[in-house]
C-alpha atoms as a PDB file:
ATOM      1  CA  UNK A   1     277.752  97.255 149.723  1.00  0.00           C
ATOM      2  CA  UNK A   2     279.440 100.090 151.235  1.00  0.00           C
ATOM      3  CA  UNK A   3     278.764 101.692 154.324  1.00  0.00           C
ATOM      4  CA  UNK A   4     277.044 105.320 154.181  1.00  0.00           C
ATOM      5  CA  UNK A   5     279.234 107.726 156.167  1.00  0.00           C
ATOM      6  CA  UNK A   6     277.159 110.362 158.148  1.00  0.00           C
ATOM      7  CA  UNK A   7     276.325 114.015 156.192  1.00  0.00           C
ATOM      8  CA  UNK A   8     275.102 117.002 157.182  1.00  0.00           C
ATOM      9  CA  UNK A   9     272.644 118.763 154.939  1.00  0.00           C
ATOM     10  CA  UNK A  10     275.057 120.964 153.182  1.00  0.00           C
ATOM     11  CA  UNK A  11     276.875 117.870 151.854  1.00  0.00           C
ATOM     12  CA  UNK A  12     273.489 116.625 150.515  1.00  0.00           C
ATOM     13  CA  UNK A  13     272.755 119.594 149.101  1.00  0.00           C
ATOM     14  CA  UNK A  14     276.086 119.396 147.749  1.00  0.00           C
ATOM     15  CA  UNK A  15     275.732 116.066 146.111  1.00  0.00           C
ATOM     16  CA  UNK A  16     272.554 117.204 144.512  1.00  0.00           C
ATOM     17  CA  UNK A  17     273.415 120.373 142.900  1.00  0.00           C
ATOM     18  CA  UNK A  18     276.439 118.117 141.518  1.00  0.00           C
ATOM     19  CA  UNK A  19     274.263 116.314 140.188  1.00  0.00           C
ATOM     20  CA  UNK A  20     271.828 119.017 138.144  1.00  0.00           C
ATOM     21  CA  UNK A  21     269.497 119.528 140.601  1.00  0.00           C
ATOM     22  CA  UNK A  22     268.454 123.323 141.282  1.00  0.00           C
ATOM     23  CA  UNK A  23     267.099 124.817 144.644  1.00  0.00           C
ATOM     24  CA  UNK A  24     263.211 125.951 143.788  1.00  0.00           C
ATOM     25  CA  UNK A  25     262.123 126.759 147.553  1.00  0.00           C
ATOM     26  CA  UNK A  26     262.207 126.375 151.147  1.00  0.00           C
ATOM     27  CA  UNK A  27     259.227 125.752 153.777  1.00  0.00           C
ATOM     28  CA  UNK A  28     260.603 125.750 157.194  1.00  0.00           C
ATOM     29  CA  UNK A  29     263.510 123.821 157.439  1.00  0.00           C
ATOM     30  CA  UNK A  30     262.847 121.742 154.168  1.00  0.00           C
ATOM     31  CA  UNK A  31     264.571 123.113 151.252  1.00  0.00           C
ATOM     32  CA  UNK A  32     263.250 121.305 147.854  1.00  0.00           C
ATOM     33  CA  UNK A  33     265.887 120.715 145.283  1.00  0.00           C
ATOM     34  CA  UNK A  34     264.523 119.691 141.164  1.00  0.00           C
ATOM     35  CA  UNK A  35     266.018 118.436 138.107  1.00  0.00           C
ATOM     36  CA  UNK A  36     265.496 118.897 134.487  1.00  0.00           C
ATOM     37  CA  UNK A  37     264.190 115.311 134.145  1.00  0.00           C
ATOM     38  CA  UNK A  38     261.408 115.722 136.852  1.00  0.00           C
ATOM     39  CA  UNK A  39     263.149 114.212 139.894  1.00  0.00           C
ATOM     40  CA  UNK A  40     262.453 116.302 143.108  1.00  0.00           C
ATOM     41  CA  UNK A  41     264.326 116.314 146.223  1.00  0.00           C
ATOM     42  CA  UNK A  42     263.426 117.517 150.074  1.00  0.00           C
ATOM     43  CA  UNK A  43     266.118 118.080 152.013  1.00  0.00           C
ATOM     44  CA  UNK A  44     265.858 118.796 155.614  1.00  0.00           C
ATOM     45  CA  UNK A  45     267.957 121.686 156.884  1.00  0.00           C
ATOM     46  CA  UNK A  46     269.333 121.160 160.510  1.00  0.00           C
ATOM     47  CA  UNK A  47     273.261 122.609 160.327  1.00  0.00           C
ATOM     48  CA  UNK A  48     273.660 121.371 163.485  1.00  0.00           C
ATOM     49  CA  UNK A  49     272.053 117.547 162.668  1.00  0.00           C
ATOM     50  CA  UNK A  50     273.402 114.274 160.512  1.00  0.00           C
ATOM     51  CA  UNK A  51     270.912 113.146 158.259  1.00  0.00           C
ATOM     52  CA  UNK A  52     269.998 109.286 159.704  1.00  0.00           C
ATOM     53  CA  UNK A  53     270.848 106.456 157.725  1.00  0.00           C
ATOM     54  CA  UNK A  54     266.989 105.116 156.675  1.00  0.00           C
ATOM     55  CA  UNK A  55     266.025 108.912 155.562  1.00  0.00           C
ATOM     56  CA  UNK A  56     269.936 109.438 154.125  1.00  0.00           C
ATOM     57  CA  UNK A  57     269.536 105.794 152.269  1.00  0.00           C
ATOM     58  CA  UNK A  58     265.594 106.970 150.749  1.00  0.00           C
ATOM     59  CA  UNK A  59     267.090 110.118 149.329  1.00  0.00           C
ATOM     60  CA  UNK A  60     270.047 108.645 147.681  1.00  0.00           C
ATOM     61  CA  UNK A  61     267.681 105.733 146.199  1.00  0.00           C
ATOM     62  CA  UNK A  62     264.553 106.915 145.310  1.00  0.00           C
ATOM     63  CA  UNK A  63     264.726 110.773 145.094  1.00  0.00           C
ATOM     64  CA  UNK A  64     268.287 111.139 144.049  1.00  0.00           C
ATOM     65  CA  UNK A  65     268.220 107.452 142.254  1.00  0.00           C
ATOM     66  CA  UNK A  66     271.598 106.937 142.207  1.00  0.00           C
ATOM     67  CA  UNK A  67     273.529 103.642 144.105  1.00  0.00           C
ATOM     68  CA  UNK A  68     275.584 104.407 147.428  1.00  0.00           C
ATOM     69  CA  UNK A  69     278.893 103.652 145.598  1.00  0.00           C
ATOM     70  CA  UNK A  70     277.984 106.961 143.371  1.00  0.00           C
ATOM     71  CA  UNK A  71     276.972 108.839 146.515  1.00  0.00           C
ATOM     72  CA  UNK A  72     280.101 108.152 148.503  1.00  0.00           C
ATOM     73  CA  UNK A  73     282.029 109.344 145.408  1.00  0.00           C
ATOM     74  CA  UNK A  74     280.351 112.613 145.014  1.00  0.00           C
ATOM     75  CA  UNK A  75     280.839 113.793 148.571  1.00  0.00           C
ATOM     76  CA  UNK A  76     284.672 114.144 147.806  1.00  0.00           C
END
């Protein structure tokens, strides 16, 4: 399994839009991100922050639902 480098929120956000997601609104500093096929995404935005590993590792499995390997290659 591959290790997780740390991301900022703009490189989640990045991965997700990739992806088909689409920004629908922001509460604070919690931007929500949806797709077509009902998945739904909350993103904390912090430009200043990394995203830790266990909340970075939740998105990418069970709101994003893809595997790490995928992940890692999206952020290039």
């Amino acid at each position: 399994m591959s290790k997780l480098p740390q991301v900022k929120a703009r490189d989640l956000v990045k991965v997700a839009l990739n992806l088909g997601f689409q920004f629908r609104d922001q509460s604070g500093s919690h931007a929500v991100y949806i797709h077509s096929d009902g998945r739904r995404v909350t993103i904390p935005v912090h430009p200043a922050d990394t995203i830790g590993i266990g909340l970075l590792t939740k998105i990418i499995k069970k709101d994003l639902r893809i595997t790490k390997e995928e992940f890692v290659t999206l952020l290039k």
